[in-house]
Protein backbone atom coordinates (compact mmCIF):
# COMPACT_ATOMS: atom_id res chain seq x y z
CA UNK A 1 78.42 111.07 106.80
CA UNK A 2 75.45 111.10 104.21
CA UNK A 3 74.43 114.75 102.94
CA UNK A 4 71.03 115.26 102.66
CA UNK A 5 71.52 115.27 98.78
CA UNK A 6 73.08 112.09 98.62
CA UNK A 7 71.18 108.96 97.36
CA UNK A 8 71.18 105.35 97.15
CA UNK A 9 69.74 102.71 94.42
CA UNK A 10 69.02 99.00 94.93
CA UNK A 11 68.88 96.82 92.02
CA UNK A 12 68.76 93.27 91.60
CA UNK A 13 71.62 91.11 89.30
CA UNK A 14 69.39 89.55 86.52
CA UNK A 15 70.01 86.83 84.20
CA UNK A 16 69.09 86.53 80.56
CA UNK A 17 69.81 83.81 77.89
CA UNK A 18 71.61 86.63 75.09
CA UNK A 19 72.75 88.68 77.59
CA UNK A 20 73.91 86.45 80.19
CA UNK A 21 74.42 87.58 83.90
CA UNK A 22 73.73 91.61 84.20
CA UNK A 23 72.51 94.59 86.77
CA UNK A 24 69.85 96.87 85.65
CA UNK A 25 70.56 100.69 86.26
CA UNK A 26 67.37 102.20 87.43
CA UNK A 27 65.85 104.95 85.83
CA UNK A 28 66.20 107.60 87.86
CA UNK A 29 70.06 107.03 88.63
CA UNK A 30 70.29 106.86 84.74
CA UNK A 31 68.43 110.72 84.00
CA UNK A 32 70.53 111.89 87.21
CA UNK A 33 73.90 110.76 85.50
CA UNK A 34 72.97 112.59 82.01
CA UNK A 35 73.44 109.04 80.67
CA UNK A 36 71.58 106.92 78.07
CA UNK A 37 71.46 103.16 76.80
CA UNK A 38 74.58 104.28 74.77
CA UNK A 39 76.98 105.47 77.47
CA UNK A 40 79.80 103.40 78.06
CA UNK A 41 80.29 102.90 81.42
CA UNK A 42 83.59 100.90 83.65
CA UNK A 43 83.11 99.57 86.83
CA UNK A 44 85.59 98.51 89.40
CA UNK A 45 85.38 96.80 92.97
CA UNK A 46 85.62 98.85 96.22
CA UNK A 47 84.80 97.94 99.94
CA UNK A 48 81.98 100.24 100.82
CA UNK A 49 81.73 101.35 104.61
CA UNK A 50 78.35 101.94 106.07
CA UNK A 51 76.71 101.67 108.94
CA UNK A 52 76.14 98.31 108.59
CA UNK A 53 79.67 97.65 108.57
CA UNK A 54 82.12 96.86 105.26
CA UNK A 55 81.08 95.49 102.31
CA UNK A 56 82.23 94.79 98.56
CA UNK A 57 80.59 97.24 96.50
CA UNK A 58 81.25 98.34 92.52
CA UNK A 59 81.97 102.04 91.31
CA UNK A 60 80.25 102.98 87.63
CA UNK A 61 82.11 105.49 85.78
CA UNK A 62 81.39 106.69 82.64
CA UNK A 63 84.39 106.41 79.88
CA UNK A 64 82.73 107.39 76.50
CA UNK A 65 79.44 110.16 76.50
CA UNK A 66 76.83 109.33 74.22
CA UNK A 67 77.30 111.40 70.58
């Protein structure tokens, strides 16, 4: 069941020549997290469960805070 403080983000999975195949992190997800364009960040698959039924679905976690 979704709190009323609970949130979800869509972004799109971009391509770029340099940087190849890669998800932009929107904004607002990014101040929420305390995180910057230096945080190191893992992700790992998960099956997410929703309404709509299951789905694959990553998990971000942050492994090294910005100095």
């Amino acid at each position: 069941m979704k709190t009323s403080k609970e949130k979800s983000w869509v972004t799109t999975i971009k391509e770029n020549n340099k940087l190849g195949i890669y998800i932009e992190i929107p904004p607002e997800l990014v101040e929420v997290l305390g995180w910057d364009e230096n945080t190191k960040v893992r992700w790992s698959e998960t099956e997410i469960c929703s309404d709509l039924g299951e789905c694959q679905g990553l998990v971000l976690e942050e492994i090294q805070a910005t100095k």
